[in-house]
Protein backbone atom coordinates (compact mmCIF):
# COMPACT_ATOMS: atom_id res chain seq x y z
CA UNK A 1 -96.21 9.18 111.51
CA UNK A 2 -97.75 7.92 108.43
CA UNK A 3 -98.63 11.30 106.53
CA UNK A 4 -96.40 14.27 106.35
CA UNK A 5 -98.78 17.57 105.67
CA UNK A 6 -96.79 19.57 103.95
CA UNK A 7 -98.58 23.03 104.50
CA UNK A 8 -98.98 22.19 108.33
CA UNK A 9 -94.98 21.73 108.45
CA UNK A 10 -95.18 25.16 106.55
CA UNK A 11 -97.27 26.41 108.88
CA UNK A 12 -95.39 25.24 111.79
CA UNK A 13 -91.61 26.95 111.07
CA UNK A 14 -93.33 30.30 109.95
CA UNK A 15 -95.35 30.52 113.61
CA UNK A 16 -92.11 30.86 115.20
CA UNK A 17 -93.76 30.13 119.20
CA UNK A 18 -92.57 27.80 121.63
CA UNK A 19 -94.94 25.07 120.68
CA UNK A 20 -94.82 25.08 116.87
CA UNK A 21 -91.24 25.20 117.32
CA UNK A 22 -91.26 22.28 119.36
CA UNK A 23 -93.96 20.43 116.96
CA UNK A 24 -90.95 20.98 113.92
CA UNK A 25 -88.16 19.55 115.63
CA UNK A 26 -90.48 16.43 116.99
CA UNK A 27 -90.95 16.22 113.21
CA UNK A 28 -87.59 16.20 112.10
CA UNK A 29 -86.92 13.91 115.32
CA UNK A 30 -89.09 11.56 113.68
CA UNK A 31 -87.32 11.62 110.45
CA UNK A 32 -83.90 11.21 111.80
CA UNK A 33 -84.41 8.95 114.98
CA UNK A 34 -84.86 5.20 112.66
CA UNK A 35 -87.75 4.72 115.14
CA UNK A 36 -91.05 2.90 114.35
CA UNK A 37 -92.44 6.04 112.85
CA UNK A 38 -89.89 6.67 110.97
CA UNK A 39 -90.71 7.61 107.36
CA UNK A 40 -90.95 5.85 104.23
CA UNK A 41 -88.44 6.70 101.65
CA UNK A 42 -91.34 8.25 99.38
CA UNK A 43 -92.34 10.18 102.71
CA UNK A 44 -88.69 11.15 103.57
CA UNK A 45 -87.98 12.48 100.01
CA UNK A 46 -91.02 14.18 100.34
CA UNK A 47 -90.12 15.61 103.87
CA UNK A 48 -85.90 16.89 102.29
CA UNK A 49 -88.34 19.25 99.51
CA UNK A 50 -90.61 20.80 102.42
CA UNK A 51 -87.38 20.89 104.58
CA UNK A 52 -85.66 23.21 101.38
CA UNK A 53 -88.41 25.06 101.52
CA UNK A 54 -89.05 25.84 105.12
CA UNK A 55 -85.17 26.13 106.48
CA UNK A 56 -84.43 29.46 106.40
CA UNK A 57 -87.56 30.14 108.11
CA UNK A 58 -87.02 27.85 110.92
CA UNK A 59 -85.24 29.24 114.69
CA UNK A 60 -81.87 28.68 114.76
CA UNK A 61 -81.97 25.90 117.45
CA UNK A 62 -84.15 23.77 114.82
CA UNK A 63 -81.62 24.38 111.75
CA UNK A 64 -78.80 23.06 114.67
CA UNK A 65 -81.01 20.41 115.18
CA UNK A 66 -81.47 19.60 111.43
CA UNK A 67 -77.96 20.11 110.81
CA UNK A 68 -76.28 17.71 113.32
CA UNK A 69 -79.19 15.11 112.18
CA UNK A 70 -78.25 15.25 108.94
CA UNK A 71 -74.20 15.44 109.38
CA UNK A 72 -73.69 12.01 109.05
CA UNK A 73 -76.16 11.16 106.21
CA UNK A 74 -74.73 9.95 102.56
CA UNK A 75 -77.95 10.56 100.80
CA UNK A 76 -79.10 13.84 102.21
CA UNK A 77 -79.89 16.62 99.61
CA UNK A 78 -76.93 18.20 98.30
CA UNK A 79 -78.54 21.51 98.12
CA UNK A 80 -79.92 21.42 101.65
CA UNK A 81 -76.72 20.65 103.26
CA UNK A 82 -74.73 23.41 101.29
CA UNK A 83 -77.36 25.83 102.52
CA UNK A 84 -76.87 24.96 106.17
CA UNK A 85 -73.12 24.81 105.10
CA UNK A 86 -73.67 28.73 104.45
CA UNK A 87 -75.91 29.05 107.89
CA UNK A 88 -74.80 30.59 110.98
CA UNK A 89 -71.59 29.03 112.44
CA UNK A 90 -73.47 27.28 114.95
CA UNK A 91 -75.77 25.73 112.10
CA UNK A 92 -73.27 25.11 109.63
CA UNK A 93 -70.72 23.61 112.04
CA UNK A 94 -71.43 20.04 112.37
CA UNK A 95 -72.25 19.43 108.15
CA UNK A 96 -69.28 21.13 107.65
CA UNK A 97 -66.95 18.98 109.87
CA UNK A 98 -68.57 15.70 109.19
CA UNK A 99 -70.73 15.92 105.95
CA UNK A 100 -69.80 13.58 103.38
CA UNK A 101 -72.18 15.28 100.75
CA UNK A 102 -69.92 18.71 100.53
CA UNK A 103 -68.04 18.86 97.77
CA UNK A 104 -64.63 20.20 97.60
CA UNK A 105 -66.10 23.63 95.62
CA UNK A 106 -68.52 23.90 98.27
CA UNK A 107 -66.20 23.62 101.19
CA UNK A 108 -63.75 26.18 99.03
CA UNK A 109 -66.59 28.88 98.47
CA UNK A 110 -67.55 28.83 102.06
CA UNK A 111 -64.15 29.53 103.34
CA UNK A 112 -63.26 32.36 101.10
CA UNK A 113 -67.59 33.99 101.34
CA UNK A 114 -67.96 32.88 105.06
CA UNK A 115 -66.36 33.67 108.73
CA UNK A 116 -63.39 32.68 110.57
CA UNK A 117 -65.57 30.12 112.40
CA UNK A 118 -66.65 28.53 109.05
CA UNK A 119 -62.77 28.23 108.06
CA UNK A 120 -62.23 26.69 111.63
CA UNK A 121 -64.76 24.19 110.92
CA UNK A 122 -63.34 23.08 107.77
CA UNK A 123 -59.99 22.85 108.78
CA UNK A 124 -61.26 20.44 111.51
CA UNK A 125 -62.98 18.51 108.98
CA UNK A 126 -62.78 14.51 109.33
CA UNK A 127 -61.25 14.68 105.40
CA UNK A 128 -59.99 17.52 103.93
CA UNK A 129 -58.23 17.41 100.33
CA UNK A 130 -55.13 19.48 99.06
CA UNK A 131 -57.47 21.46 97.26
CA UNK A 132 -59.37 22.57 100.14
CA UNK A 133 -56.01 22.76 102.46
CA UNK A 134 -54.89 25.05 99.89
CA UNK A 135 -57.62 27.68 100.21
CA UNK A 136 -57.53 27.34 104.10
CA UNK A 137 -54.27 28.45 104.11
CA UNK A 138 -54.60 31.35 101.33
CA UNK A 139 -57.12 31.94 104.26
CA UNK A 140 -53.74 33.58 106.29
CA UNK A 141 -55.76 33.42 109.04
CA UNK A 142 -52.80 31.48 111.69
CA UNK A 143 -55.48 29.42 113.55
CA UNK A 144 -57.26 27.83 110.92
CA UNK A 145 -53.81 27.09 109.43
CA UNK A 146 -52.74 25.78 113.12
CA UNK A 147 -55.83 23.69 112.75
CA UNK A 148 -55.25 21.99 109.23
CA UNK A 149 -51.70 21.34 110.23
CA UNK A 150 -53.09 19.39 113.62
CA UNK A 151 -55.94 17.81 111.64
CA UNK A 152 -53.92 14.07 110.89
CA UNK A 153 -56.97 13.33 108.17
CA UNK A 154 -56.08 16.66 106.08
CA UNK A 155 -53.60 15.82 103.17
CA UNK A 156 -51.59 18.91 102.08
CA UNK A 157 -49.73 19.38 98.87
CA UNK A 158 -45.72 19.89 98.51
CA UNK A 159 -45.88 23.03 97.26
CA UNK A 160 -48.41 24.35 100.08
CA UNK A 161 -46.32 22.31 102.71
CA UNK A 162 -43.07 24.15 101.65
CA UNK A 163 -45.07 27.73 101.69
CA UNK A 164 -45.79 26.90 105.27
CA UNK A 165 -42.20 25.80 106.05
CA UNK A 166 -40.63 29.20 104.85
CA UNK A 167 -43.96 30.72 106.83
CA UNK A 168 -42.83 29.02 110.30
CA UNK A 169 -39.90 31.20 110.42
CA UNK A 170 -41.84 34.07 111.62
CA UNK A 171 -44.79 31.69 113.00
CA UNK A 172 -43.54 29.79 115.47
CA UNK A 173 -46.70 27.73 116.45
CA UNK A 174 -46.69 25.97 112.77
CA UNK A 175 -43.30 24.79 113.17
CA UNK A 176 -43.88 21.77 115.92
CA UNK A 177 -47.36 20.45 113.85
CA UNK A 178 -45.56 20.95 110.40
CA UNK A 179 -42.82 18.76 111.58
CA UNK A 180 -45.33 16.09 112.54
CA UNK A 181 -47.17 15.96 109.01
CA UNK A 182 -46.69 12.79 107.56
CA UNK A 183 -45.94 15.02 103.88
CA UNK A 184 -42.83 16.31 105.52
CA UNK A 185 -39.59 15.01 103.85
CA UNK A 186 -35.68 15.84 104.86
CA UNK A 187 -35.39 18.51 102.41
CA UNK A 188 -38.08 20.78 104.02
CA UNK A 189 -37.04 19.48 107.40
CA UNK A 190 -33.89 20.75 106.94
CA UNK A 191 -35.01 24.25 105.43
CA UNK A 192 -36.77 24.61 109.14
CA UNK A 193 -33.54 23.63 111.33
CA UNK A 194 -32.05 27.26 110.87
CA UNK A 195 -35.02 28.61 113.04
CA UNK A 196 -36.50 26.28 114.84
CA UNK A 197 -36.09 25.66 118.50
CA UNK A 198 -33.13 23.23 120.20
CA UNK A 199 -35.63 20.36 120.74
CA UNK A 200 -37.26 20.92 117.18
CA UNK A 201 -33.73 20.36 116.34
CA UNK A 202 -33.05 17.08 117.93
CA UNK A 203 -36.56 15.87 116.56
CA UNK A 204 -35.56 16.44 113.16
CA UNK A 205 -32.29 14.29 113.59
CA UNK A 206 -34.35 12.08 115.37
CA UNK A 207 -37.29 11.71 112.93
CA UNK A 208 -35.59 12.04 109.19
CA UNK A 209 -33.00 10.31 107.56
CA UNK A 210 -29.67 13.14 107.64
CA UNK A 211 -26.20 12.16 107.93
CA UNK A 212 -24.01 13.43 110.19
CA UNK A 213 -22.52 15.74 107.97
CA UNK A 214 -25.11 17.39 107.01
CA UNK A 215 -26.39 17.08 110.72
CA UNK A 216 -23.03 19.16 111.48
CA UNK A 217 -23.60 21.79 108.48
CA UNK A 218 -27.11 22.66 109.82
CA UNK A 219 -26.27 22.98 113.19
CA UNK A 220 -23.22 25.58 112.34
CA UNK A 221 -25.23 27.46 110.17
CA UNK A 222 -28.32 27.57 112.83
CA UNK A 223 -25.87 28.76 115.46
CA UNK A 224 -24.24 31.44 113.17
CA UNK A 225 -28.34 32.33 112.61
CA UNK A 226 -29.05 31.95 116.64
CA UNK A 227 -25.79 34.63 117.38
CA UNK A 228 -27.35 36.82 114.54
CA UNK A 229 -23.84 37.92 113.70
CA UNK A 230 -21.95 37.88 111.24
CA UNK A 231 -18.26 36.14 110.60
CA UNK A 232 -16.08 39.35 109.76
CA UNK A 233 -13.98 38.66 106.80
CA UNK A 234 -10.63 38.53 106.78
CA UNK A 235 -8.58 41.20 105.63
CA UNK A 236 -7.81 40.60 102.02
CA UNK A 237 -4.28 40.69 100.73
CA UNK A 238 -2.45 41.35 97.85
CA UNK A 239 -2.86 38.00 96.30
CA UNK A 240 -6.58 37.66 97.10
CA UNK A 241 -8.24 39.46 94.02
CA UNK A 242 -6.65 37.35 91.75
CA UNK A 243 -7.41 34.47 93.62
CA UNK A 244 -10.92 35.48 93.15
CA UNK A 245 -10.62 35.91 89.90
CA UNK A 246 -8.80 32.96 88.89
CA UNK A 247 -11.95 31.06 90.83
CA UNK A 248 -14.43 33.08 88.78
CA UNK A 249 -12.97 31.63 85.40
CA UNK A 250 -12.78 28.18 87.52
CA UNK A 251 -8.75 27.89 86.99
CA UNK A 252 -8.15 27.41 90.51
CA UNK A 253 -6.70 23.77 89.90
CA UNK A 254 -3.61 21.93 91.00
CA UNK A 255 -1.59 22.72 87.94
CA UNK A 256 -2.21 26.34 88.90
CA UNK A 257 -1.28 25.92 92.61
CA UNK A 258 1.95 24.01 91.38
CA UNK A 259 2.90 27.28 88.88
CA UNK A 260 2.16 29.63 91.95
CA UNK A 261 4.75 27.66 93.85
CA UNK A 262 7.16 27.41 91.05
CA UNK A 263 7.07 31.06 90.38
CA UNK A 264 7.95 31.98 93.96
CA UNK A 265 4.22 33.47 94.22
CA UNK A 266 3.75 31.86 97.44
CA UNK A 267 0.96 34.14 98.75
CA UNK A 268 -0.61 33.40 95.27
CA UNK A 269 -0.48 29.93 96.24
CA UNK A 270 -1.78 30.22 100.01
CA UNK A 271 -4.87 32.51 98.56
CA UNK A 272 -5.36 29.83 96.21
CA UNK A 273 -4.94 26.86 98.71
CA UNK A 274 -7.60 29.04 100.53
CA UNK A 275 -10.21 29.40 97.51
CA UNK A 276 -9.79 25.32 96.66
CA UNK A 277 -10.14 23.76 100.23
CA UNK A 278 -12.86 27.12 101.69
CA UNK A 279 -10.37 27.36 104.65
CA UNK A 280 -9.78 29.69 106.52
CA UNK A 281 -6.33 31.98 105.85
CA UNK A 282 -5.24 31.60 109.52
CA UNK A 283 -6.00 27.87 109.29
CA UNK A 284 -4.45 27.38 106.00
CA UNK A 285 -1.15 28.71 106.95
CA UNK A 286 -1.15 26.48 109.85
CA UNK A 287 -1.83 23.67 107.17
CA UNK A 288 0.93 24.77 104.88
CA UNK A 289 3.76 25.86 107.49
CA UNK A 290 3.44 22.91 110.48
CA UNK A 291 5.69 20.34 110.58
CA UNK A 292 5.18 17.19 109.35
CA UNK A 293 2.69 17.86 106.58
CA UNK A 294 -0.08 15.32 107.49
CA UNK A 295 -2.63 18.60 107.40
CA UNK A 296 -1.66 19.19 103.50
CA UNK A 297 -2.05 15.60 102.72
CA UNK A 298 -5.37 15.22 104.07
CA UNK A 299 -6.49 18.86 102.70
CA UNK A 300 -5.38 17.59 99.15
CA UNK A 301 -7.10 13.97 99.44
CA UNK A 302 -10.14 15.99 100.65
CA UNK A 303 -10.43 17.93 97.21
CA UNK A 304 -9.34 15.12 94.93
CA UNK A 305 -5.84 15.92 93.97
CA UNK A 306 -3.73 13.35 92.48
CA UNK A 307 -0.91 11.78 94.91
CA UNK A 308 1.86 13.60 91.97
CA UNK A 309 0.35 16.94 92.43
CA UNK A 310 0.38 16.71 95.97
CA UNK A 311 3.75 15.31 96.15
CA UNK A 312 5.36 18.47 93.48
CA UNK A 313 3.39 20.38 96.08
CA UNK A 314 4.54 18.94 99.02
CA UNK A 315 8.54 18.67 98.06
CA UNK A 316 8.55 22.39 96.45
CA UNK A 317 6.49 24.00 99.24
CA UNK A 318 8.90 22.29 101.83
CA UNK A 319 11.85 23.14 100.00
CA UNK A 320 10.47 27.53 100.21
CA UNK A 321 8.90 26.72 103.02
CA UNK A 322 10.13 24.89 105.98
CA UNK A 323 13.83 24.18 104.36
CA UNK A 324 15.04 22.11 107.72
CA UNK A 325 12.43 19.39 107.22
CA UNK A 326 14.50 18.29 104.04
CA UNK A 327 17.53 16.75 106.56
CA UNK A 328 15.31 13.94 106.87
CA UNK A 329 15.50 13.47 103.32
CA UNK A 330 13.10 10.68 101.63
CA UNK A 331 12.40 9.54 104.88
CA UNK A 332 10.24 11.95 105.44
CA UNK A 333 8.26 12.31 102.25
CA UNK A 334 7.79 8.44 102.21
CA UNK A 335 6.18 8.89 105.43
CA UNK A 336 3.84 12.11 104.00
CA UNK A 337 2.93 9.95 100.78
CA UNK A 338 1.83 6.43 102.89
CA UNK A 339 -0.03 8.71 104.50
CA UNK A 340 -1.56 10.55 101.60
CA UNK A 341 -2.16 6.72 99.91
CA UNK A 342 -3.73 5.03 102.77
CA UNK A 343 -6.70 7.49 103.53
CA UNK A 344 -9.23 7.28 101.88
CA UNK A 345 -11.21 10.53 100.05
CA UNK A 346 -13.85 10.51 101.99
CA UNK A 347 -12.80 10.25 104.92
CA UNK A 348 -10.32 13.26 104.19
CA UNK A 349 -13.47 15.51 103.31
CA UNK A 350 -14.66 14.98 106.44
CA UNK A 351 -11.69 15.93 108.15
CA UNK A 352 -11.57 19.08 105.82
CA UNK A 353 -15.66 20.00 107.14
CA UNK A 354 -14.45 19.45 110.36
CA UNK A 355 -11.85 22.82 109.68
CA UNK A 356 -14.31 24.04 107.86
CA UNK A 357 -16.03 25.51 110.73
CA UNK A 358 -15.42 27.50 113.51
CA UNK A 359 -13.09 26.42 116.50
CA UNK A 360 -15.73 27.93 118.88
CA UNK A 361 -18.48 26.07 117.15
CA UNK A 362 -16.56 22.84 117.24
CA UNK A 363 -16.32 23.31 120.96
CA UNK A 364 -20.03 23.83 121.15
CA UNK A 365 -20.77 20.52 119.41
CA UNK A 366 -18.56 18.60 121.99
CA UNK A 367 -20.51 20.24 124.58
CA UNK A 368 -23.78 19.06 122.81
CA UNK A 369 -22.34 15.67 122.33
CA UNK A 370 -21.15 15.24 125.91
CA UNK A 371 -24.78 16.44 127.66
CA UNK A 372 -26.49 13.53 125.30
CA UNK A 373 -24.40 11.28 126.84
């Protein structure tokens, strides 16, 4: 092909038979196919302005045709490709998954002007920018959002990542593909391990970098959120409101717990004990009462008291308290305060999380533990 007649090609798409139709596509065949009669670059720029002119007069199969050939190409017409962008989805399909001439306004106008199939096609798309990820999923539309979030070349903000996060709790198909983006960090991870499934769960402790404290503390709250119950509180006493209270003001200290116990206010003191260590009444009598006292040593390393405070604490609290354990005399509170010395702080808080939660929870987490093993 040595001469491209411009009117003839005009001629040709407005025919619309069998053979003109096949004359155009040999054509553009020609154009495309980097054979020996393929066109000059005068004759090819030439051949893009009769092609503007003739598209939308052209079948459908022929626009396919021009569209996949010109996919691929870095120097095709801007203006040509965003109008088969706009075409039919069968047209527009293959410019808008592969073109590297569409621009990220382009892309962005056709998915909020054009069809679900468009918005399909762009979410497949071999790049796709955080601009563009952001419109698909303004979009709403689940399966073009399923298909960004499975597309490994799309890059997706923070902010859009962490919409899509709090979105997975009712959608449970974006939870698996969000949790393989290469955006996600431990902070959203562990915003999605409340409602995600048991082996979402273990891929998340698998995949990102949580201790197993806060391993423990996600997997109590998800099974209080699994049981879709909640923990009854226990019936408040006499001393509780001003417990509260105190706590409000932030005067729940151990100067204060040491005046409770002075004063003879020792349900003052347990619903304080309560408020300063988040125990449990039932479990903080336990604490308090049992013999020995290694539970109120490690409850007072866990929330930083100093050893004197715990040992005015200790001595006065087993003098009201449990009067019999004083026949052993210092022997017994040298024992209480080695113990209180030699542990360390964090290793007390620990111990405190641990009676933090539920027994029946606890019990559940063995049960965990023991089927990994």
């Amino acid at each position: 092909m040595t001469a491209v007649d411009g009117q003839q090609l005009l001629d040709l798409a407005r025919r619309k038979t069998a053979q003109s139709r096949n004359a155009l596509a040999e054509v553009i065949g020609d154009m495309f196919n980097g054979g020996g009669t393929s066109l000059s670059d005068r004759e090819r720029a030439l051949m893009f302005d009769i092609l503007r002119k003739v598209v939308r007069e052209v079948e459908v199969s022929v626009r396919q045709a021009l569209s996949e050939r010109l996919a691929a190409r870095a120097n095709a017409p801007h203006d040509l490709v965003k109008m088969l962008a706009n075409d039919e989805a069968d047209v527009a399909y293959p410019v808008l998954t592969r073109s590297p001439v569409l621009r990220d306004h382009d892309l962005i106008e056709v998915i909020r002007h054009r069809t679900l199939e468009h918005q399909l096609a762009v979410a497949v798309r071999y790049t796709v920018s955080e601009d563009v990820s952001r419109a698909l999923v303004d979009t709403g539309e689940e399966s073009v959002i399923k298909a960004l979030l499975n597309n490994g070349n799309a890059v997706i903000a923070q902010d859009t990542l962490a919409y899509l996060v709090e979105e997975s709790r009712r959608v449970d198909s974006f939870q698996e593909p969000i949790l393989a983006r290469q955006e996600m960090g431990p902070d959203l991870a562990k915003r999605m391990f409340l409602w995600v499934s048991a082996a979402l769960r273990e891929h998340i402790i698998e995949h990102f970098d949580l201790d197993q404290d806060t391993v423990d503390d996600l997997l109590e709250e998800a099974a209080f959120a699994a049981a879709d119950k909640s923990i009854e509180p226990e019936t408040e006493g006499g001393a509780d409101k001003p417990a509260r209270d105190l706590e409000s003001h932030g005067l729940v200290t151990p100067d204060m717990l040491i005046d409770a116990l002075h004063q003879g206010e020792v349900g003052l003191f347990v619903a304080l004990f309560a408020r300063l260590t988040e125990l449990r009444r039932t479990l903080v009598m336990r604490i308090l009462f049992e013999p020995g006292g290694e539970g109120l040593a490690i409850a007072c390393k866990a929330v930083g008291m100093e050893r004197e405070p715990f040992a005015d604490i200790y001595y006065t609290l087993t003098r009201k308290a449990r009067p019999r354990a004083l026949a052993n005399g210092d022997t017994e509170r040298r024992r209480v305060l080695t113990l209180f010395d030699s542990m360390s702080e964090d290793g007390a808080r620990r111990v405190l999380r641990k009676w933090q939660r539920e027994a029946d929870y606890l019990a559940a987490i063995r049960e965990l533990e023991l089927g990994a093993a």
